[in-house]
PDB file of N, CA and C in Angstrom:
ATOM      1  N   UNK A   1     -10.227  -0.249  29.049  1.00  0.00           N
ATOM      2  CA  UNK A   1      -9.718  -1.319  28.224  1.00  0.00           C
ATOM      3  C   UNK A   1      -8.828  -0.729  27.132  1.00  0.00           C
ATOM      4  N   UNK A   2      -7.456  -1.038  26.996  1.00  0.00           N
ATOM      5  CA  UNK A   2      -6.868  -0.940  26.050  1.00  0.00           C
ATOM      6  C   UNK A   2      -6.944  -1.717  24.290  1.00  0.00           C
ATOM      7  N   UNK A   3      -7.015  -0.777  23.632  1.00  0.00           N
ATOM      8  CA  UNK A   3      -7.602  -0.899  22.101  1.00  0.00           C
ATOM      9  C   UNK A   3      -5.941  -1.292  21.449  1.00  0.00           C
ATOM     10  N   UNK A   4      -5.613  -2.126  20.795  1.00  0.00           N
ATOM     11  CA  UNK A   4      -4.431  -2.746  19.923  1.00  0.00           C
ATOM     12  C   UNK A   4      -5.100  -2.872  18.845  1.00  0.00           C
ATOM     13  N   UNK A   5      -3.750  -2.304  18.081  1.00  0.00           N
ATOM     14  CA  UNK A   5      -4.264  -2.491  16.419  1.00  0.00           C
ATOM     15  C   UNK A   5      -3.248  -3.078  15.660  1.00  0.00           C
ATOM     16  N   UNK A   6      -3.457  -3.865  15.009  1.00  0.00           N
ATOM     17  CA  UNK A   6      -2.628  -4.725  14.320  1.00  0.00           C
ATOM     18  C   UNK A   6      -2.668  -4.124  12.396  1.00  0.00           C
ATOM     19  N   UNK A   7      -1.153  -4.130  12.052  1.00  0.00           N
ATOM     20  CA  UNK A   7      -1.548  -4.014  10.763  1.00  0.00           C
ATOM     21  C   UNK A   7      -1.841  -5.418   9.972  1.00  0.00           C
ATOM     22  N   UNK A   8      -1.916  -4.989   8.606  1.00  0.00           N
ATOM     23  CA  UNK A   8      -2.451  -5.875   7.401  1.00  0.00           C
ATOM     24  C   UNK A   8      -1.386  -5.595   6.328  1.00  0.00           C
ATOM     25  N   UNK A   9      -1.136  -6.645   5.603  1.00  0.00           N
ATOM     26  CA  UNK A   9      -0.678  -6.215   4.318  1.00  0.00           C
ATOM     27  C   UNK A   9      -1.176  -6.579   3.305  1.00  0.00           C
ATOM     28  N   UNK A  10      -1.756  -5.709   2.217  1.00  0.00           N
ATOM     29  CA  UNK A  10      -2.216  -5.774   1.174  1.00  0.00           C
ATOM     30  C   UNK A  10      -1.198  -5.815   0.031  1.00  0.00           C
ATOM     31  N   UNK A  11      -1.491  -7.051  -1.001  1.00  0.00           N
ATOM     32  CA  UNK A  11      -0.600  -7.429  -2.115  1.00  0.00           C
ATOM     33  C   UNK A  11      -1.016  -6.639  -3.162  1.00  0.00           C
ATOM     34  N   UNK A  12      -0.594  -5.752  -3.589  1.00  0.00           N
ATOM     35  CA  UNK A  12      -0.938  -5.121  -4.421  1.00  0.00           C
ATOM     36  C   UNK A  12      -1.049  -5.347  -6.420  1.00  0.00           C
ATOM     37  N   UNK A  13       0.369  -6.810  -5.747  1.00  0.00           N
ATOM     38  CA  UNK A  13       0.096  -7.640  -7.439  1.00  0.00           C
ATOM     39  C   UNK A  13      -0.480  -8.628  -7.366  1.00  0.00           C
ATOM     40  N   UNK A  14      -0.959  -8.760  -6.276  1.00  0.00           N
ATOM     41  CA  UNK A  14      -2.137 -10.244  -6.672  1.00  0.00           C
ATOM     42  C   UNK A  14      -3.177 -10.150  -6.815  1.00  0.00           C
ATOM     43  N   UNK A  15      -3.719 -10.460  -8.320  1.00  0.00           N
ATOM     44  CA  UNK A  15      -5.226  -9.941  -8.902  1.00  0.00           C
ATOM     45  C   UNK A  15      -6.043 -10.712  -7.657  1.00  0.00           C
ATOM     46  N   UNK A  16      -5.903 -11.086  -6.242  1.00  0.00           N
ATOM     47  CA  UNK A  16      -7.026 -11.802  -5.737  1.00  0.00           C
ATOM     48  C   UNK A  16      -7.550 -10.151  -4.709  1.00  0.00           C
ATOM     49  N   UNK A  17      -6.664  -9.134  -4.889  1.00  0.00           N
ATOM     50  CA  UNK A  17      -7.012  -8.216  -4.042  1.00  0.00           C
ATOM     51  C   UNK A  17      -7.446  -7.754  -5.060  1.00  0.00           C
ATOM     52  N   UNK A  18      -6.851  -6.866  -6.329  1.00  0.00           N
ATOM     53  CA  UNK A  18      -8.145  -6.106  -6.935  1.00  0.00           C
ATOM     54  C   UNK A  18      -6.603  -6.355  -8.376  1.00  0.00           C
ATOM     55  N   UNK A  19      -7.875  -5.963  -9.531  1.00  0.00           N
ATOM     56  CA  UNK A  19      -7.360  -6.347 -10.993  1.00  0.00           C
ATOM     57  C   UNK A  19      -6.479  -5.004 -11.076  1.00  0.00           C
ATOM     58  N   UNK A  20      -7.056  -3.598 -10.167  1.00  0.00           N
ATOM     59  CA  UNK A  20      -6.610  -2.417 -10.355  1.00  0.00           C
ATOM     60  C   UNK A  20      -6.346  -1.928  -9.019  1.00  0.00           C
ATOM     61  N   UNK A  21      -4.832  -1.925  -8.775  1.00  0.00           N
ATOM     62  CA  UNK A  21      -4.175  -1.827  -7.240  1.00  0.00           C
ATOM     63  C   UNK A  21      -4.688  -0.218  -7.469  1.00  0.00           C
ATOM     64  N   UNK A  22      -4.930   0.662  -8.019  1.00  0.00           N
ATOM     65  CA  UNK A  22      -5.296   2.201  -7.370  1.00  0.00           C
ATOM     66  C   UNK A  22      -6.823   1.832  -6.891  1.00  0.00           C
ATOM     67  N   UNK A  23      -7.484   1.343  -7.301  1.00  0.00           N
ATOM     68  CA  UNK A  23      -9.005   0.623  -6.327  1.00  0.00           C
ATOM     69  C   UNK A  23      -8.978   0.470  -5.036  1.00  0.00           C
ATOM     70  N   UNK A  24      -8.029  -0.524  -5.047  1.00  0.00           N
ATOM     71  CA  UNK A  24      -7.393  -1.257  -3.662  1.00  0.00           C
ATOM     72  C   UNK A  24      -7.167   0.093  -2.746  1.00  0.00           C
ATOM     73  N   UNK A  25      -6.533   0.316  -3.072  1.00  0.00           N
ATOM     74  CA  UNK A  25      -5.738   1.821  -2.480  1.00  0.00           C
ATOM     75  C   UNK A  25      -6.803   2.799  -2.045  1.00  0.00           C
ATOM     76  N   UNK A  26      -7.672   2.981  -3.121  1.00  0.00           N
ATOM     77  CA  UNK A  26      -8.509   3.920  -2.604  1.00  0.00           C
ATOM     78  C   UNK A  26      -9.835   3.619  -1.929  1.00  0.00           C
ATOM     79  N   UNK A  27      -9.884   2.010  -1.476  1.00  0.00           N
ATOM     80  CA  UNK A  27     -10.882   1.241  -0.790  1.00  0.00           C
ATOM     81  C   UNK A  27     -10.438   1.129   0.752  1.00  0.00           C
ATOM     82  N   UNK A  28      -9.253   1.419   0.687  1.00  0.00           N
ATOM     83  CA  UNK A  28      -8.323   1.413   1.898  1.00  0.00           C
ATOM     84  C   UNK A  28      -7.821   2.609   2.464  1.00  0.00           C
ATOM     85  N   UNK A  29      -8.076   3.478   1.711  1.00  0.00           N
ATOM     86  CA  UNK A  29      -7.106   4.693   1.749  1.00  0.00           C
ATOM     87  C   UNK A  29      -7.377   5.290   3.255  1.00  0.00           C
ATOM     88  N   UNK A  30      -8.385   5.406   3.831  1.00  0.00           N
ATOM     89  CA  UNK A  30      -8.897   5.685   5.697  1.00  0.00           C
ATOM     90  C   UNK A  30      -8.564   4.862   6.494  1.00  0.00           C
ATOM     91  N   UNK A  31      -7.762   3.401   5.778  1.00  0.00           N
ATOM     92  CA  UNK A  31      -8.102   2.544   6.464  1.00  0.00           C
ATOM     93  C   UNK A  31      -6.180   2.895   7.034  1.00  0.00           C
ATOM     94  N   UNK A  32      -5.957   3.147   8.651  1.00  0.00           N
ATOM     95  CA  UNK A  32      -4.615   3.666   8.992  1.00  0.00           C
ATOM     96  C   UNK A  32      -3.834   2.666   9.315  1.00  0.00           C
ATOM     97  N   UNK A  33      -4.681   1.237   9.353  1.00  0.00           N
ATOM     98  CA  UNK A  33      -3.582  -0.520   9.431  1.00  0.00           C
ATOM     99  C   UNK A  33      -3.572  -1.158   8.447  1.00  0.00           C
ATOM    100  N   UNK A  34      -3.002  -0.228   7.565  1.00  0.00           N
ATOM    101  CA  UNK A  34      -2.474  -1.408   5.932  1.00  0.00           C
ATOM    102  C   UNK A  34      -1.509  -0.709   5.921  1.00  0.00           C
ATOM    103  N   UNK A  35      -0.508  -2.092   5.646  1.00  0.00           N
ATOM    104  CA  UNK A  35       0.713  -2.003   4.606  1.00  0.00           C
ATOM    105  C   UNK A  35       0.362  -2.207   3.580  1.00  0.00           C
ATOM    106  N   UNK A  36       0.782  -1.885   2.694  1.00  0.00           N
ATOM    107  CA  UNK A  36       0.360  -2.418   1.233  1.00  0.00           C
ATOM    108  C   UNK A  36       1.924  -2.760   0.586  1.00  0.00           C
ATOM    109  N   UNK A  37       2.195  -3.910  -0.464  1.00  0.00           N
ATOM    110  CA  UNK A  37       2.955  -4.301  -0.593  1.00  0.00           C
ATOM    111  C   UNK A  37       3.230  -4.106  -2.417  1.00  0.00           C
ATOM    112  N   UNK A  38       4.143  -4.328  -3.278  1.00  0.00           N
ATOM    113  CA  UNK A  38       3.939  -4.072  -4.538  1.00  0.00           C
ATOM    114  C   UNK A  38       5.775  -4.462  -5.154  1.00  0.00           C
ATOM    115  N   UNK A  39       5.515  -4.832  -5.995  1.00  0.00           N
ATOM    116  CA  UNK A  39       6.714  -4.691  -6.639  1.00  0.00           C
ATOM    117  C   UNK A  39       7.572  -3.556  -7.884  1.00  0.00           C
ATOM    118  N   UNK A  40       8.525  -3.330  -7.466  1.00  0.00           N
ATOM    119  CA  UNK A  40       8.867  -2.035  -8.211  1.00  0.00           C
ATOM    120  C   UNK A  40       8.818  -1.966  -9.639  1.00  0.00           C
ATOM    121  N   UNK A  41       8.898  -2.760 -10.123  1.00  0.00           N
ATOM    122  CA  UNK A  41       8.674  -3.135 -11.644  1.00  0.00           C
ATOM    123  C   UNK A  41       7.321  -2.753 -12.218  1.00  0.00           C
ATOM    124  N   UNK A  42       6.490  -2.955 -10.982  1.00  0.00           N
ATOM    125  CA  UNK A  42       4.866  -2.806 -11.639  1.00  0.00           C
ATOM    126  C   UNK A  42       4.809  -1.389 -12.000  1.00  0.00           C
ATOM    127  N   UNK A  43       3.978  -1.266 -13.337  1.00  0.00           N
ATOM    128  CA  UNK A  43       3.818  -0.087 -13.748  1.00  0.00           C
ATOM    129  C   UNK A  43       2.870   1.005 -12.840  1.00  0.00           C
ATOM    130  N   UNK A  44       2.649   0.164 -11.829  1.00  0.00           N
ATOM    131  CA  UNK A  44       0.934   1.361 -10.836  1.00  0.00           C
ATOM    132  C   UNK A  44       2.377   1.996 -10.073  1.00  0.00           C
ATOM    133  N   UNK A  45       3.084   1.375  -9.480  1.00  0.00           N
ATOM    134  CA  UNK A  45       4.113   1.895  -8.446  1.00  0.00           C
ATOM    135  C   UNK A  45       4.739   3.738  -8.790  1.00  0.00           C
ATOM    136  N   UNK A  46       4.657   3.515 -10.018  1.00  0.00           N
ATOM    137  CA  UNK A  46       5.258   5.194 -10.380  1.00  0.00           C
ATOM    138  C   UNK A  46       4.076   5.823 -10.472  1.00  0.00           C
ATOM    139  N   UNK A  47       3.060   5.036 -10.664  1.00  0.00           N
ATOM    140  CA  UNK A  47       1.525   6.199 -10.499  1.00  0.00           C
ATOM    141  C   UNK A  47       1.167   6.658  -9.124  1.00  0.00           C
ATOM    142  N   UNK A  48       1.269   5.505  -8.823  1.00  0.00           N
ATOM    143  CA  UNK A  48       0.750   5.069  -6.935  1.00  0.00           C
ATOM    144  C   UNK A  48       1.717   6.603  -6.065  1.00  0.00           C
ATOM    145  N   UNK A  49       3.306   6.291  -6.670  1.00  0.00           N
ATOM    146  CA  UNK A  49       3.867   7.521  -6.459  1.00  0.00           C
ATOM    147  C   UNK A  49       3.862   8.791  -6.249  1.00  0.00           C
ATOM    148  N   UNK A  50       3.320   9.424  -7.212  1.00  0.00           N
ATOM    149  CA  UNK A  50       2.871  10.578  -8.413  1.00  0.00           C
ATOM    150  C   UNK A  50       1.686  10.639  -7.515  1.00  0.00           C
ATOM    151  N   UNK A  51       0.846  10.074  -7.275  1.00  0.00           N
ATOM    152  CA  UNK A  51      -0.752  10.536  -6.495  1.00  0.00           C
ATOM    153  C   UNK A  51      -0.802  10.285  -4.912  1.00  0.00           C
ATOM    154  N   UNK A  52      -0.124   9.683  -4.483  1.00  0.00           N
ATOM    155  CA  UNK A  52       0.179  10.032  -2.956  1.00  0.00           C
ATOM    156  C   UNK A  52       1.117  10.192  -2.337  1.00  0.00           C
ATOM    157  N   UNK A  53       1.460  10.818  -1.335  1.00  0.00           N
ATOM    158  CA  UNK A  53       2.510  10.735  -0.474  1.00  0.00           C
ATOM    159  C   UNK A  53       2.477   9.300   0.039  1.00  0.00           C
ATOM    160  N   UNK A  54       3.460   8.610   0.037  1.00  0.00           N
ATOM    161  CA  UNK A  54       3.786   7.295   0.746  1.00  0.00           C
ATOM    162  C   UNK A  54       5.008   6.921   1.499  1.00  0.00           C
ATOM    163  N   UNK A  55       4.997   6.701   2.457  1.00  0.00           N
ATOM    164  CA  UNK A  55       6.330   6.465   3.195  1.00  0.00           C
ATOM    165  C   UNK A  55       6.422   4.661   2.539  1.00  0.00           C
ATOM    166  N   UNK A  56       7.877   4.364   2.307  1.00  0.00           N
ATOM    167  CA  UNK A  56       8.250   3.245   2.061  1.00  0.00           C
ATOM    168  C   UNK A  56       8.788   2.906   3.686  1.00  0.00           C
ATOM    169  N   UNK A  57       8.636   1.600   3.991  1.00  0.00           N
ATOM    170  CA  UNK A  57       8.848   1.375   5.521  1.00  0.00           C
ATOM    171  C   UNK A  57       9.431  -0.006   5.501  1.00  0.00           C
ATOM    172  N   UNK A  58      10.139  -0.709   4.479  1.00  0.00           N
ATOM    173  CA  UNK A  58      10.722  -1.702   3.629  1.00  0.00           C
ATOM    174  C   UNK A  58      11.230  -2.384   2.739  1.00  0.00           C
ATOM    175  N   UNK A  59      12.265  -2.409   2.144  1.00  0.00           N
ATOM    176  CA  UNK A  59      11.981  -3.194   0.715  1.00  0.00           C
ATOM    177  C   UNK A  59      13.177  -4.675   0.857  1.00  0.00           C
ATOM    178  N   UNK A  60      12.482  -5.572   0.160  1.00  0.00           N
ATOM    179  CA  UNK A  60      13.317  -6.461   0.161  1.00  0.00           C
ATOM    180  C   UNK A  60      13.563  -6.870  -1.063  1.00  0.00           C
ATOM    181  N   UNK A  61      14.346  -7.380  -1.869  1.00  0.00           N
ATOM    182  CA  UNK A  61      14.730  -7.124  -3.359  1.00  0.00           C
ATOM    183  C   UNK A  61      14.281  -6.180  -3.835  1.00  0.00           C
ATOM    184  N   UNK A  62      13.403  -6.380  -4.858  1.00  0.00           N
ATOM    185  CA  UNK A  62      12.698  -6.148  -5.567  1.00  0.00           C
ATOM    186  C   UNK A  62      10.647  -5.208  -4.909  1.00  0.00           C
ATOM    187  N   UNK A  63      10.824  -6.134  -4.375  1.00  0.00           N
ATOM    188  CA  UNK A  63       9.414  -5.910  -3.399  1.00  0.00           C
ATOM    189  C   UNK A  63       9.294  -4.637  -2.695  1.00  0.00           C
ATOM    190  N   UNK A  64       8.304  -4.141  -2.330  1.00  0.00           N
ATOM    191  CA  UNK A  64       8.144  -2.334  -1.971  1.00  0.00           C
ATOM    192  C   UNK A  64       6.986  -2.548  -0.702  1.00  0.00           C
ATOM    193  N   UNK A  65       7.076  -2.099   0.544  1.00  0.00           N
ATOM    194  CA  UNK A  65       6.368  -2.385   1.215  1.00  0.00           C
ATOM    195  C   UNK A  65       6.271  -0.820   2.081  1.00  0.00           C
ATOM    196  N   UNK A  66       5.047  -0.302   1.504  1.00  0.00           N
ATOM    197  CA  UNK A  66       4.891   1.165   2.259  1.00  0.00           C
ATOM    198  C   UNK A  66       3.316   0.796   2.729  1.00  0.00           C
ATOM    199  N   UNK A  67       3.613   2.611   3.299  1.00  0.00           N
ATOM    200  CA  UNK A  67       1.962   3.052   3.879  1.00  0.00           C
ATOM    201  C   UNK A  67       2.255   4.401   2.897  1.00  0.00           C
ATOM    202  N   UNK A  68       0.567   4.570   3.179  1.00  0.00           N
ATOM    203  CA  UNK A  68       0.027   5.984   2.862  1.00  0.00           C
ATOM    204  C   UNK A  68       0.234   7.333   3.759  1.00  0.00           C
ATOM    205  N   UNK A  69       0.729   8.375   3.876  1.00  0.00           N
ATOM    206  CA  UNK A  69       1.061   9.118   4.505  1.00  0.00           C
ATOM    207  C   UNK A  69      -0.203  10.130   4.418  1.00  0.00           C
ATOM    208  N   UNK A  70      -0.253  10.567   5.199  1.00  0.00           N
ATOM    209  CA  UNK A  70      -2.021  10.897   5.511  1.00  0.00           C
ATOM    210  C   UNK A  70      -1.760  12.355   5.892  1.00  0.00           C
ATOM    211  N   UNK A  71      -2.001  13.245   5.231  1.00  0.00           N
ATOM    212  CA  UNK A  71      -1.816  14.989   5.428  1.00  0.00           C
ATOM    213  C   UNK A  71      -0.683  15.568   5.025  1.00  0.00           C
ATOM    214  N   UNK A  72      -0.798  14.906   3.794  1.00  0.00           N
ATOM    215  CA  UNK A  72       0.604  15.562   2.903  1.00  0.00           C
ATOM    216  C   UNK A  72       1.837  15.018   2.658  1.00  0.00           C
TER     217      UNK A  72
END
């Protein structure tokens, strides 16, 4: 049987996912089907930066839509 995996995207400015998007992040961080989404303005985005490798894999205006890059 073939296994399909679908991603997810996690909003990273909507307090309904977490009040503190590095939480989010690091509740997810194993997890290898999230996008996570964020806007560049937000002040976590240059932290979020700074503490992981992240491939950006989108942006549309304003909006930032990466993954976590996993082994450097």
């Amino acid at each position: 049987m073939r296994k399909y995996m679908t991603n997810f995207t996690i909003d990273l400015d909507s307090y309904t996912c977490s009040s503190d998007p590095l939480e989010a992040i690091e509740y997810l961080f194993n997890n290898n089907n999230v996008i996570f989404k964020i806007k560049s303005a937000n002040p976590y985005f240059e932290i979020i930066k700074d503490r992981y490798t992240i491939n950006i894999i989108k942006q549309e205006g304003d909006t930032i839509y990466f993954i976590i890059r996993y082994g450097g």
